[in-house]
Protein backbone atom coordinates (compact mmCIF):
# COMPACT_ATOMS: atom_id res chain seq x y z
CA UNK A 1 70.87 60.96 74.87
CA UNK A 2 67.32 62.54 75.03
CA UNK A 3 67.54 63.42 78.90
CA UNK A 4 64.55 65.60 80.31
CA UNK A 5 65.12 69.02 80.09
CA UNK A 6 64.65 69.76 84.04
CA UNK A 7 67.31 70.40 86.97
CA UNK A 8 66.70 67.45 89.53
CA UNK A 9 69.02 67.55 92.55
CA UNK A 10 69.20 63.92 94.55
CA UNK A 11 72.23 64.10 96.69
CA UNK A 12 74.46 67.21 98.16
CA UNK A 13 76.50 68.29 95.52
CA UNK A 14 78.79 66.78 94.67
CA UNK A 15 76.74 63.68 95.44
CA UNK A 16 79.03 60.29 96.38
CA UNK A 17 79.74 58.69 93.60
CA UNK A 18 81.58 61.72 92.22
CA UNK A 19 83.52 61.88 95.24
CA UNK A 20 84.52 58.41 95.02
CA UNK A 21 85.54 59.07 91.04
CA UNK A 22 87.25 62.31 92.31
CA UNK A 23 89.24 60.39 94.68
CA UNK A 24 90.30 58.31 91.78
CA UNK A 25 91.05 60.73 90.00
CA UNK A 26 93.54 62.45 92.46
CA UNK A 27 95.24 59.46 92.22
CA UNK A 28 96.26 59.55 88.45
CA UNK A 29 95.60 62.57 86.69
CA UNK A 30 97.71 65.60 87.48
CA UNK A 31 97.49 67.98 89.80
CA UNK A 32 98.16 71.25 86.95
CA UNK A 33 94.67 69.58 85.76
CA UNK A 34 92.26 71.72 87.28
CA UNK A 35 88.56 70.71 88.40
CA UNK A 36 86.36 73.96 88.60
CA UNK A 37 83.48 71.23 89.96
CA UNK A 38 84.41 68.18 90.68
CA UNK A 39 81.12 65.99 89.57
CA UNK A 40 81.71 63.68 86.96
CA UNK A 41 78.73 64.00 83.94
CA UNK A 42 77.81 60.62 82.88
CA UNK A 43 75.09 62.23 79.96
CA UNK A 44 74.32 65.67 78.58
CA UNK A 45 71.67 66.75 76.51
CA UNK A 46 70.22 69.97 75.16
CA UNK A 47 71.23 72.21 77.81
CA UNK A 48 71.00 69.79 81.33
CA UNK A 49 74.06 67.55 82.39
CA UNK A 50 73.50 64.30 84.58
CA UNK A 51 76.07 63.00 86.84
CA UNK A 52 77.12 59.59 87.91
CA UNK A 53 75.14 60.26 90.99
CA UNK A 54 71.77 61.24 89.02
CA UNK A 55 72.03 65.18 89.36
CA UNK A 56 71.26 66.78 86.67
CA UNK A 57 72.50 70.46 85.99
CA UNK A 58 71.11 73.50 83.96
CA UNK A 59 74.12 74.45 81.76
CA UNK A 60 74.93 78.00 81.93
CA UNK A 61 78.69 77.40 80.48
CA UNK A 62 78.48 75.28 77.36
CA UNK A 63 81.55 74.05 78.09
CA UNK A 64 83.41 77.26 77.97
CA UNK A 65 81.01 78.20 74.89
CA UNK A 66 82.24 74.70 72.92
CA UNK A 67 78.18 73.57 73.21
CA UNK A 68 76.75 76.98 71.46
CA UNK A 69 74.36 74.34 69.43
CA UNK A 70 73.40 72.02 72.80
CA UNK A 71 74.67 68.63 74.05
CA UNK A 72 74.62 66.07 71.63
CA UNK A 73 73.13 67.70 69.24
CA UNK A 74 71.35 65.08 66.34
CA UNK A 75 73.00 66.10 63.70
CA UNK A 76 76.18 66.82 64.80
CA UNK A 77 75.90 62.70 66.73
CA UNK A 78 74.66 61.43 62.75
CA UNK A 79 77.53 63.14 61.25
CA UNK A 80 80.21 62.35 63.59
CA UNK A 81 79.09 58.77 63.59
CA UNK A 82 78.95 58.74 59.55
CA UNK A 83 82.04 59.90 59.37
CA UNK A 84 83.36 57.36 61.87
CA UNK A 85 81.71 54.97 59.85
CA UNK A 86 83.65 55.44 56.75
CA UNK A 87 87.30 55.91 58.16
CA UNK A 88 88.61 58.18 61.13
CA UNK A 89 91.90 59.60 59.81
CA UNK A 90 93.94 59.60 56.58
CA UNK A 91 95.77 63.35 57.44
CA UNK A 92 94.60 65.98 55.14
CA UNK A 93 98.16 66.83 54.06
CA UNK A 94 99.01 63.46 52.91
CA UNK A 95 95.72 62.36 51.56
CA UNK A 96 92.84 64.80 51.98
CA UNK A 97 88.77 64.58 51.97
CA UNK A 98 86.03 66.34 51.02
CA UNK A 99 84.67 67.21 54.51
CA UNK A 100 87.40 69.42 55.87
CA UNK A 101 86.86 71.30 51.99
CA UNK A 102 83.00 71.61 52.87
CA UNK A 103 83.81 72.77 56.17
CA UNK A 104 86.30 75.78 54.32
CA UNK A 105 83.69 76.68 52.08
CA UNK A 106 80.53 77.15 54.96
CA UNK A 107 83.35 79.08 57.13
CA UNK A 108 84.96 81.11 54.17
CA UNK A 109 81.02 82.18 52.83
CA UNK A 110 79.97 83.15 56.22
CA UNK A 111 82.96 85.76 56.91
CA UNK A 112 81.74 89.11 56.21
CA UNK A 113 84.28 91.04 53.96
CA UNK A 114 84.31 91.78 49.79
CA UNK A 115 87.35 89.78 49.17
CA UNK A 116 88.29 86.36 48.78
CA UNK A 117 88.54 83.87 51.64
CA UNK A 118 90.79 81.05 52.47
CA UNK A 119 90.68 78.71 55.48
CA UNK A 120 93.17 75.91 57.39
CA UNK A 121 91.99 73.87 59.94
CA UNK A 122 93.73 72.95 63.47
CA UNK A 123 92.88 71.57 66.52
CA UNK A 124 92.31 74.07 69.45
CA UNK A 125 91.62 77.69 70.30
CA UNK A 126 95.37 77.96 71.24
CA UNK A 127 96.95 76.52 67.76
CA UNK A 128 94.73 78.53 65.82
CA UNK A 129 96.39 81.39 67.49
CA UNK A 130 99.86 80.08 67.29
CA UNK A 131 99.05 79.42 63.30
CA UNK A 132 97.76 83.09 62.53
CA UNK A 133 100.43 84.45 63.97
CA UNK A 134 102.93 82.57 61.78
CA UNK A 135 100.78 83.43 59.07
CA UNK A 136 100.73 87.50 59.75
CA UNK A 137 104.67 87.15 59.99
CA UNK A 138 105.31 85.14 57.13
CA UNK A 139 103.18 87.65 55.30
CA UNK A 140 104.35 90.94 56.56
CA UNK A 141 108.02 89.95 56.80
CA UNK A 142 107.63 91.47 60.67
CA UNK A 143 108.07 89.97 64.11
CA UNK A 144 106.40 91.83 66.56
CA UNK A 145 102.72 91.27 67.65
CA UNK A 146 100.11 93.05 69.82
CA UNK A 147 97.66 91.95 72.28
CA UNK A 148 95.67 94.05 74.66
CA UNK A 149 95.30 94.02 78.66
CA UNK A 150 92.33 91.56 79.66
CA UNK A 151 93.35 89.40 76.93
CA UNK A 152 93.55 85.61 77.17
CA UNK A 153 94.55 83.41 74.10
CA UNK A 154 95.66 80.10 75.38
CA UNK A 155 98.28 77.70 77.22
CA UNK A 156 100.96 76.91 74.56
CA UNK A 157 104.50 79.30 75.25
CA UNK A 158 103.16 82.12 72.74
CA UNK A 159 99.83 82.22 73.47
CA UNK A 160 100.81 82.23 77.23
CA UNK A 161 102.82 85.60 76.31
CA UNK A 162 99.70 86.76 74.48
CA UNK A 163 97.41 86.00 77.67
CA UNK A 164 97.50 89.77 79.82
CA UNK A 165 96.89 87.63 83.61
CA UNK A 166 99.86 85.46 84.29
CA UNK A 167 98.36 83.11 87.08
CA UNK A 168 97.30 80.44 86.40
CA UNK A 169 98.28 80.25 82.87
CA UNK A 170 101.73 80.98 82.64
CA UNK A 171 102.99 80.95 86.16
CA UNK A 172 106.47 79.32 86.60
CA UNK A 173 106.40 78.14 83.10
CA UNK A 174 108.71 80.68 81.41
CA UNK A 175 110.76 82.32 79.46
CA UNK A 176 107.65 82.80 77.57
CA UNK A 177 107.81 83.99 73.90
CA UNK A 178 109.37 87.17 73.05
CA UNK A 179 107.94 89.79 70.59
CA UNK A 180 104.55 90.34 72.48
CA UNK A 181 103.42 93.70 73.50
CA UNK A 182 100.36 94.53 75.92
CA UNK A 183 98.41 97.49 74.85
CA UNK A 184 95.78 99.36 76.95
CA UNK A 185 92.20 97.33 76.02
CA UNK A 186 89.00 100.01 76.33
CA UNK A 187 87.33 98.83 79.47
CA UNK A 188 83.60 100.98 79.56
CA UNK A 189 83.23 100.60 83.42
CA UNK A 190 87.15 101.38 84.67
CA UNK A 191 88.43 103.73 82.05
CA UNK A 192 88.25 107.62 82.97
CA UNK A 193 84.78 108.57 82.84
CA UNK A 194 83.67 110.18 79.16
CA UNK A 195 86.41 107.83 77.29
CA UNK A 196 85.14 107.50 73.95
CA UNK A 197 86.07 104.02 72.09
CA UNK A 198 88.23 106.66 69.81
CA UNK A 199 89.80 108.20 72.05
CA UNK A 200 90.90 104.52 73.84
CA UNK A 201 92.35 103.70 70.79
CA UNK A 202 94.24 106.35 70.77
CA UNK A 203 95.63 105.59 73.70
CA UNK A 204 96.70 102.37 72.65
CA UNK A 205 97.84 103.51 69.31
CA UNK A 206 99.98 105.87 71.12
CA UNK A 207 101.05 103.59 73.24
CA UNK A 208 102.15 101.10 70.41
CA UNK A 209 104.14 103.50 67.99
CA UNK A 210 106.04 104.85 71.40
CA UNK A 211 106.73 101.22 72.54
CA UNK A 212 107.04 98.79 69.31
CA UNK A 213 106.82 101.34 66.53
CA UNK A 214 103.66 100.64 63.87
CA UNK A 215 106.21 99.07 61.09
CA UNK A 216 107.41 96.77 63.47
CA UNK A 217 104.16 95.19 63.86
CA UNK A 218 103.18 92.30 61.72
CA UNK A 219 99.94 92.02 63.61
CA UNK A 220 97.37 93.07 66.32
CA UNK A 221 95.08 90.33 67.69
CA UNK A 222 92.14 91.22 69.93
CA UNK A 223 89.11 89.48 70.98
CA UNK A 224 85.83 92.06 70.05
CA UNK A 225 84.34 90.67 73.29
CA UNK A 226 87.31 89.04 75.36
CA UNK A 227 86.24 85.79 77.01
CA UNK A 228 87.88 84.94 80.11
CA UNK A 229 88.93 89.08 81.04
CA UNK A 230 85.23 88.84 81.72
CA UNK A 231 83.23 89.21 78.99
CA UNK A 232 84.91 92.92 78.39
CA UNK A 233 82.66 94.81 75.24
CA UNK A 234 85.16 97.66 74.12
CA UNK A 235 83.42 100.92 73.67
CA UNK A 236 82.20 101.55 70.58
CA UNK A 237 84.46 103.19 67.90
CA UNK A 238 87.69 101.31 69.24
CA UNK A 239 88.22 98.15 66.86
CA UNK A 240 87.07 100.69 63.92
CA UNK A 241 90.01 103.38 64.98
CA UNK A 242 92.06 100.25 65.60
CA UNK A 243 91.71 98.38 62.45
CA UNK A 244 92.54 101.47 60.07
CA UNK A 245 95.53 102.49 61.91
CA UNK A 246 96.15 98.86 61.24
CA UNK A 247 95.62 98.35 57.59
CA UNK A 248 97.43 102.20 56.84
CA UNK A 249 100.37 100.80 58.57
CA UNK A 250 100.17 97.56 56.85
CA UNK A 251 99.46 95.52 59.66
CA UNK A 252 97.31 92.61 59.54
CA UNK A 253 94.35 92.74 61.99
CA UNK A 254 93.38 89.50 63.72
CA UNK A 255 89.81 88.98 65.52
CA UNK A 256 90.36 86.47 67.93
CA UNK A 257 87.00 85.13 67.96
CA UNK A 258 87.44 81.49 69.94
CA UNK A 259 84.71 82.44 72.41
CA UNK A 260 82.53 85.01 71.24
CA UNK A 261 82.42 83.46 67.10
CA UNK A 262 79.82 80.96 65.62
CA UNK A 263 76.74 81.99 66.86
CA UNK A 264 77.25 83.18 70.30
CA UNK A 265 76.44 86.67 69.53
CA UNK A 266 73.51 86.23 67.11
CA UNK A 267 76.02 86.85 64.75
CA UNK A 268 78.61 84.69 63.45
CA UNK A 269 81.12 86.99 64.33
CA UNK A 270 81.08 89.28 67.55
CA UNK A 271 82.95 91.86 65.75
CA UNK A 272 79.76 92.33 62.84
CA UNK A 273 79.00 94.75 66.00
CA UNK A 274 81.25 97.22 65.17
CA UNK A 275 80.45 99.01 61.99
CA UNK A 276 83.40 100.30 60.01
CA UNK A 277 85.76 97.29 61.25
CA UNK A 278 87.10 94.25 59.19
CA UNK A 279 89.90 91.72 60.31
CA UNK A 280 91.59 90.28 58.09
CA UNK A 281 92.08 87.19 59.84
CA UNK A 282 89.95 85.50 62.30
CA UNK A 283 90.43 82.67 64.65
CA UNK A 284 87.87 80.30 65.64
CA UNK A 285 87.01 77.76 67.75
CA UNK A 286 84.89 76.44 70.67
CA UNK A 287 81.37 76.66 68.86
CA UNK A 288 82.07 75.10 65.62
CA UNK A 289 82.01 72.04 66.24
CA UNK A 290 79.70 70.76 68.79
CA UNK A 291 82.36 68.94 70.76
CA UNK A 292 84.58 67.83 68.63
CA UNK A 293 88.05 69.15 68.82
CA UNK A 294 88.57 72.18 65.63
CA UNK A 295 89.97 75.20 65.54
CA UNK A 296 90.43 77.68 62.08
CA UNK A 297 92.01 80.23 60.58
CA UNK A 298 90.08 82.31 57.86
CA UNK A 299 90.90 85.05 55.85
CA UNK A 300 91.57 87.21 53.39
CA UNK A 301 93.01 84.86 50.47
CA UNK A 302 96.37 86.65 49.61
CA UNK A 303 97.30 86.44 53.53
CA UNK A 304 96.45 82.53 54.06
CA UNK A 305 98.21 81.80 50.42
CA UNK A 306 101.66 83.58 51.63
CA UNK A 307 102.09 80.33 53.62
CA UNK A 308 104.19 77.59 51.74
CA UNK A 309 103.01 74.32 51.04
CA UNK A 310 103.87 72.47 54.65
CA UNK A 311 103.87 74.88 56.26
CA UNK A 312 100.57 75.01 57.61
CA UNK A 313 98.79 71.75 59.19
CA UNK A 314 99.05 68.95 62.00
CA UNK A 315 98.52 65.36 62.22
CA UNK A 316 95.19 65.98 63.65
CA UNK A 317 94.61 69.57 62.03
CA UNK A 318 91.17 69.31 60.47
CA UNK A 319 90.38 65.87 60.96
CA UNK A 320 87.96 63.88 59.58
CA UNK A 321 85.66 63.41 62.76
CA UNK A 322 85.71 67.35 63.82
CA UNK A 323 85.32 68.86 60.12
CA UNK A 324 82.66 66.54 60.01
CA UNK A 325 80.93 67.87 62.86
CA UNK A 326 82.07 71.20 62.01
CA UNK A 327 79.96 71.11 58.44
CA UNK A 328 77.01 69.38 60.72
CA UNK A 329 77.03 72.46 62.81
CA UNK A 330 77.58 75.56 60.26
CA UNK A 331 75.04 73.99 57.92
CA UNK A 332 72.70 73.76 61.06
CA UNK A 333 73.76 77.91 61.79
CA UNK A 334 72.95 79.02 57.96
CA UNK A 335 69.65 77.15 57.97
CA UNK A 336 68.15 77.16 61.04
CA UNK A 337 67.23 80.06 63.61
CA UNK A 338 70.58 79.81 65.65
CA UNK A 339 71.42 83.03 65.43
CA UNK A 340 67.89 84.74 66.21
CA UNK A 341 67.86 82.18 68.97
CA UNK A 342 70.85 84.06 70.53
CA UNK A 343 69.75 87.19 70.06
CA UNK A 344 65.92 85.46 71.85
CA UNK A 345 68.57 84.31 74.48
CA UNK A 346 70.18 87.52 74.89
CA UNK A 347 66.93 89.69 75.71
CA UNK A 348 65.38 87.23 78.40
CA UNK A 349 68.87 87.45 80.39
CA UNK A 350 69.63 91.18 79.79
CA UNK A 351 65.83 92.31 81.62
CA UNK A 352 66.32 89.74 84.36
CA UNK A 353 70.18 90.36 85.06
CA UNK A 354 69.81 94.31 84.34
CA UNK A 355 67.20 93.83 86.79
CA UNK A 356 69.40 92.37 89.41
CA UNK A 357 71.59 94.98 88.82
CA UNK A 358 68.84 97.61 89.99
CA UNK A 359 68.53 95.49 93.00
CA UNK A 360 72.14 94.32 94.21
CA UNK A 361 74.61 97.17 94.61
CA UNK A 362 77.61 94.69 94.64
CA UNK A 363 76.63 94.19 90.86
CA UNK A 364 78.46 96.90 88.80
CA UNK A 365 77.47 95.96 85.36
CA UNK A 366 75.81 93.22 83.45
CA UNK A 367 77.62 93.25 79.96
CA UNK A 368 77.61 91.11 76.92
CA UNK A 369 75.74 90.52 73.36
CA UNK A 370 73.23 87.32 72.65
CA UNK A 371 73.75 84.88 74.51
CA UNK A 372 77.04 85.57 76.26
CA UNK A 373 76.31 87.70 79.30
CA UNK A 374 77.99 88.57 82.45
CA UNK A 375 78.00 90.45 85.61
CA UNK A 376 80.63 91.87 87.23
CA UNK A 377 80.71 92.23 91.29
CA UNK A 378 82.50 95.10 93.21
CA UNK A 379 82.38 95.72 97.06
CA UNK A 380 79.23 98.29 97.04
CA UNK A 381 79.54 101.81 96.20
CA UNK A 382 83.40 101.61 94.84
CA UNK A 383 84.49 99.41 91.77
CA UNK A 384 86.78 97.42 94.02
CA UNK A 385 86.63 93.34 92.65
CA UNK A 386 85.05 91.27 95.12
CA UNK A 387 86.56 87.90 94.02
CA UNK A 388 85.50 86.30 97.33
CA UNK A 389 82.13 87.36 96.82
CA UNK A 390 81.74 85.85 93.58
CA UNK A 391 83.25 82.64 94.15
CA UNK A 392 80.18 82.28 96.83
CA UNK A 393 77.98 82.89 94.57
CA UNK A 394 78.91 80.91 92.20
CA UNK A 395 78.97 78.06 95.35
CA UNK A 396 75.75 78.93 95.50
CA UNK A 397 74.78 78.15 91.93
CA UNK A 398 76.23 74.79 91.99
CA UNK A 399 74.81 73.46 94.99
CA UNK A 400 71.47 74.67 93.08
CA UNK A 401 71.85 72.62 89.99
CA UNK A 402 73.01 75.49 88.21
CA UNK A 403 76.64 76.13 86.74
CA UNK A 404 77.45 79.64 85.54
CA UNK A 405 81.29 79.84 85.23
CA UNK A 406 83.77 82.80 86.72
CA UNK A 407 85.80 85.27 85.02
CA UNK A 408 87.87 88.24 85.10
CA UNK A 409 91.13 89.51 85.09
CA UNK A 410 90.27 90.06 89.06
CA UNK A 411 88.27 86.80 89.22
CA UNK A 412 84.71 89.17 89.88
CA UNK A 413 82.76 88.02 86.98
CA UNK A 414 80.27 85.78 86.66
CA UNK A 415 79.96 84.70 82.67
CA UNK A 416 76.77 82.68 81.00
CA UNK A 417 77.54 80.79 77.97
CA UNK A 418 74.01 78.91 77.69
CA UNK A 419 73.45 75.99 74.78
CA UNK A 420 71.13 78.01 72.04
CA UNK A 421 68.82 74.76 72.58
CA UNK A 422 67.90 76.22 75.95
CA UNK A 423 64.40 76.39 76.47
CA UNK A 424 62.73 79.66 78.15
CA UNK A 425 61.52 78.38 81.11
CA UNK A 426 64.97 76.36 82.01
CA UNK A 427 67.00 79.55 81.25
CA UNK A 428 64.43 81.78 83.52
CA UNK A 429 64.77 78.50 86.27
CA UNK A 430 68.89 79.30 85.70
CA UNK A 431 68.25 83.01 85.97
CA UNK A 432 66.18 82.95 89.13
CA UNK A 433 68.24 80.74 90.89
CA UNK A 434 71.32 82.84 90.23
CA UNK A 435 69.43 86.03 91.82
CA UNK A 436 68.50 83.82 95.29
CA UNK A 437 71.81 82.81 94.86
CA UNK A 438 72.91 86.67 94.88
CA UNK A 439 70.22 87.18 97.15
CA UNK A 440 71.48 84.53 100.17
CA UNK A 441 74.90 85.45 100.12
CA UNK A 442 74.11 89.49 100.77
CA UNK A 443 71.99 88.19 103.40
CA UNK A 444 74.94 85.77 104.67
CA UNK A 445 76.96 88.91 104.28
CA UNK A 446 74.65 91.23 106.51
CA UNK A 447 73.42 93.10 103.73
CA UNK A 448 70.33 92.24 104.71
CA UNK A 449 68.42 95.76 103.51
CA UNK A 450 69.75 93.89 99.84
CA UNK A 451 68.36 90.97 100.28
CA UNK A 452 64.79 91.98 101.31
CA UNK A 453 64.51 94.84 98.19
C-alpha cells in the first residue's frame, strides 16, 4: 500500500458500504465477536486506514499497539512475502528453521539483565501468558500465582482468572482457573494521597504473605504500565520493592509486557523505567511483529531450560511467517530510530494533552511513557469515572476520522497507541481533533464556561 498520509472523510461514518458489510457480517460471525467500530478497512498504511467506503482514518490505536512500526511496513511486507516464498510451515518442534532462531537471538540480546537468555515462541499475548506460567511452576515446584487489581492478561480460562475486571472477559464463562490471587496494584491518582511506590508495595506484599503466603508463590506477573486498566504507571519504587521481595522469597518475577514492550515506550521494555527492577521472565507480544500473529517468552536461561523437551510449543508457536516478520521488525528497532521516535512521539502528545488537562476539568490525568498516552475523565471536581462521558468523546473522534481507543477498569480512559511512522503534523491533526472533540461534548454537556477557555 503507499496510501497518502492525510484523514479524508467522504461519507458519515460509518459510510454505506460498511453498513452493508456489517449487515453481512451480523449474519455469520458471532455475536461474542465484538465490533468497537464497525467500518470495514480495505488498506492501511503508515499510520491512516481506508475503508471500503474511501474514509480514511488517522490511527491512534495501532491495533491495540500490534502496529508500533506502522501499517505495512516494507520490510516487514518483503520478509513476510520471502518467507512465504520459500515454504509457510514445517512446525519448529518437528523440523525447525533458522528464522524463529534469529528471532531468539534479536529478542534474547535486547533484554536487559547480566545473565543468560533463552526464548520460545507462541502465538498470542494470552498463550504467552498461559506458557510462563507453566514455566514459573515447573521451575519453582509451586502453584500459586499473583496478579494485581487493574490487570488484564487475556481470554483463555487462566488468563481470564488473571484479568482483575470480569465483564466482558470472563463473564458467564466460569469456573475460571484456581490458584490466582489479586493484589492491590499502586494507582498514583486513587491511592491515599502521599503513597509512596514503597509503601504500595508494601501493601501488597502484606497483603500476599497474609493471603497466599510468599513460599506458596511460584510467581508474580504484572504489567509495568497495564494496558487495558488504562494505561496505569505504578508509582515509582513499587516493581523495585516488588521484585526483591520476589527473588528473596524465590519467586520468579514476570513483566507482562504484551502492550507496553517493543518499542512503545522508547524502550524495549516499559519496565527499563524503573531502576533497581529485573524480571526474570517477560512476555511479549503485540509490537513484534508488525501484524503477524507472535507472542514470546524470554528469560533468564536456567528458568526457560527447567521445561522438558515437549513441553513447550504449538503447531503454530513461532511460525515461519510471524518469526519472519518478527526478525524484520527487531532488526528494524536495533538499527533504526524507533525508539527515539517514541520518545519524539511521547513529548508532542504529553504538551498538547497536559495542556488539555489545564483546560478541561473532567480530565484528571494524562499518564503514560513514549508513545502510549492516556487520559483519564472524572465528573469535575471529584475522581468519580465518567464512562458515559468518554464513550462520547470517543464518538466524537470517530466521526472525525480519528480512532483513539477506550480503557479502564471503569471504562474512563481514553488510550493512544499511535504507529511510530506517524508523522508530526498527522499526530498534531489527531491531537487537535481529540481536544474539539473534548471541547463539543462539554459544550453539549452545558459546560459551556469549558468549552470557551
Amino acid at each position: 500500500m503507499d496510501l497518502e498520509q492525510r484523514r479524508i472523510l467522504r461519507t458519515d461514518i460509518p459510510g454505506p458500504a460498511s453498513k452493508s458489510l456489517h449487515a453481512r457480517r451480523q449474519q455469520v460471525v458471532s455475536a461474542g465477536v465484538g465490533a468497537l467500530l464497525p467500518v470495514y478497512i480495505d488498506g492501511a498504511d503508515g499510520a491512516i486506514m481506508r475503508d471500503v467506503d474511501g474514509n480514511q482514518f488517522i490511527d491512534l490505536g495501532s491495533g491495540i499497539g500490534v502496529v508500533t512500526i506502522g501499517h505495512t511496513n516494507q520490510q516487514v511486507v518483503d520478509a513476510v512475502s520471502n518467507q512465504a516464498n520459500h515454504y509457510t510451515h514445517t512446525l519448529f518442534t518437528v523440523t525447525p528453521y533458522e528464522p524463529y532462531v534469529r528471532a531468539a537471538e534479536l529478542l534474547t540480546s535486547n533484554m536487559k539483565g547480566d545473565f543468560p537468555k533463552k526464548a520460545a515462541f507462541f502465538v498470542t499475548g494470552a498463550e504467552a501468558l498461559e506458557n510462563v506460567v507453566k514455566i514459573a511452576r515447573r521451575a519453582t515446584g509451586r502453584n500459586e500465582i499473583a496478579v494485581f487489581d487493574h490487570a488484564y492478561h487475556g481470554r483463555t480460562n487462566l488468563t481470564m482468572a488473571m484479568n482483575f475486571k470480569r465483564h466482558p472477559y470472563g463473564t458467564n464463562y466460569g469456573p475460571l482457573a484456581s490458584s490466582v490471587t489479586h493484589a492491590p496494584m499502586s494507582y498514583p491518582l486513587r491511592d491515599p494521597e502521599g503513597m509512596t511506590g514503597e509503601q504500595a508495595a508494601m501493601r501488597a506484599i502484606n497483603y500476599l504473605e497474609k493471603r497466599v503466603g510468599a513460599d506458596q508463590l511460584a510467581c508474580v506477573v504484572i504489567e509495568p504500565i497495564q494496558g487495558e486498566g488504562g494505561f496505569i504507571i505504578p508509582a515509582p519504587g513499587f516493581l523495585a520493592t516488588l521484585g526483591k521481595w520476589a527473588k528473596d522469597n524465590g519467586i520468579i518475577m514476570v513483566a507482562d509486557e504484551v502492550q507496553s514492550g517493543m518499542a512503545r515506550t522508547g524502550k524495549w521494555f516499559a519496565y527499563e523505567y524503573e531502576e533497581g527492577f529485573q524480571p526474570d521472565l517477560v512476555t511479549v507480544a503485540k509490537g513484534i511483529a508488525g501484524g503477524m500473529p507472535v507472542s514470546a517468552v524470554v528469560g533468564r536461561a536456567d528458568i526457560m531450560d527447567m521445561s522438558h523437551p515437549g513441553g513447550l510449543g504449538g503447531t503454530f508457536g513461532g511460525s515461519p511467517t510471524a518469526v519472519a516478520a518478527a526478525v524484520a521488525v527487531m532488526e528494524q528497532f536495533e538499527s533504526g530510530p524507533w525508539l527515539n521516535r517514541a520518545l519524539e512521539i511521547g513529548e508532542i502528545m504529553q504538551e498538547k494533552l497536559d495542556s488539555m488537562v489545564s483546560k478541561y476539568p473532567f480530565l484528571a490525568e494524562r499518564r503514560g511513557r513514549g508513545a502510549m498516552q492516556s487520559l483519564e475523565i472524572v465528573e469535575p471536581g471529584t475522581l468519580n469515572p465518567d464512562a458515559p462521558m468518554t464513550e462520547e468523546i470517543l464518538k466524537a473522534c470517530y466521526e472525525r476520522g480519528v480512532i483513539p481507543l477506550s480503557a479502564g477498569t471503569y471504562g474512563n480512559v481514553i488510550r493512544m497507541l499511535p504507529p511510530l511512522a506517524i508523522s508530526n503534523a498527522l499526530l498534531m491533526e489527531a491531537m487537535d481533533v481529540l481536544d474539539s472533540a473534548c471541547s463539543d461534548v462539554a459544550t453539549s454537556r452545558g459546560m459551556l464556561s469549558i468549552s470557551s477557555s
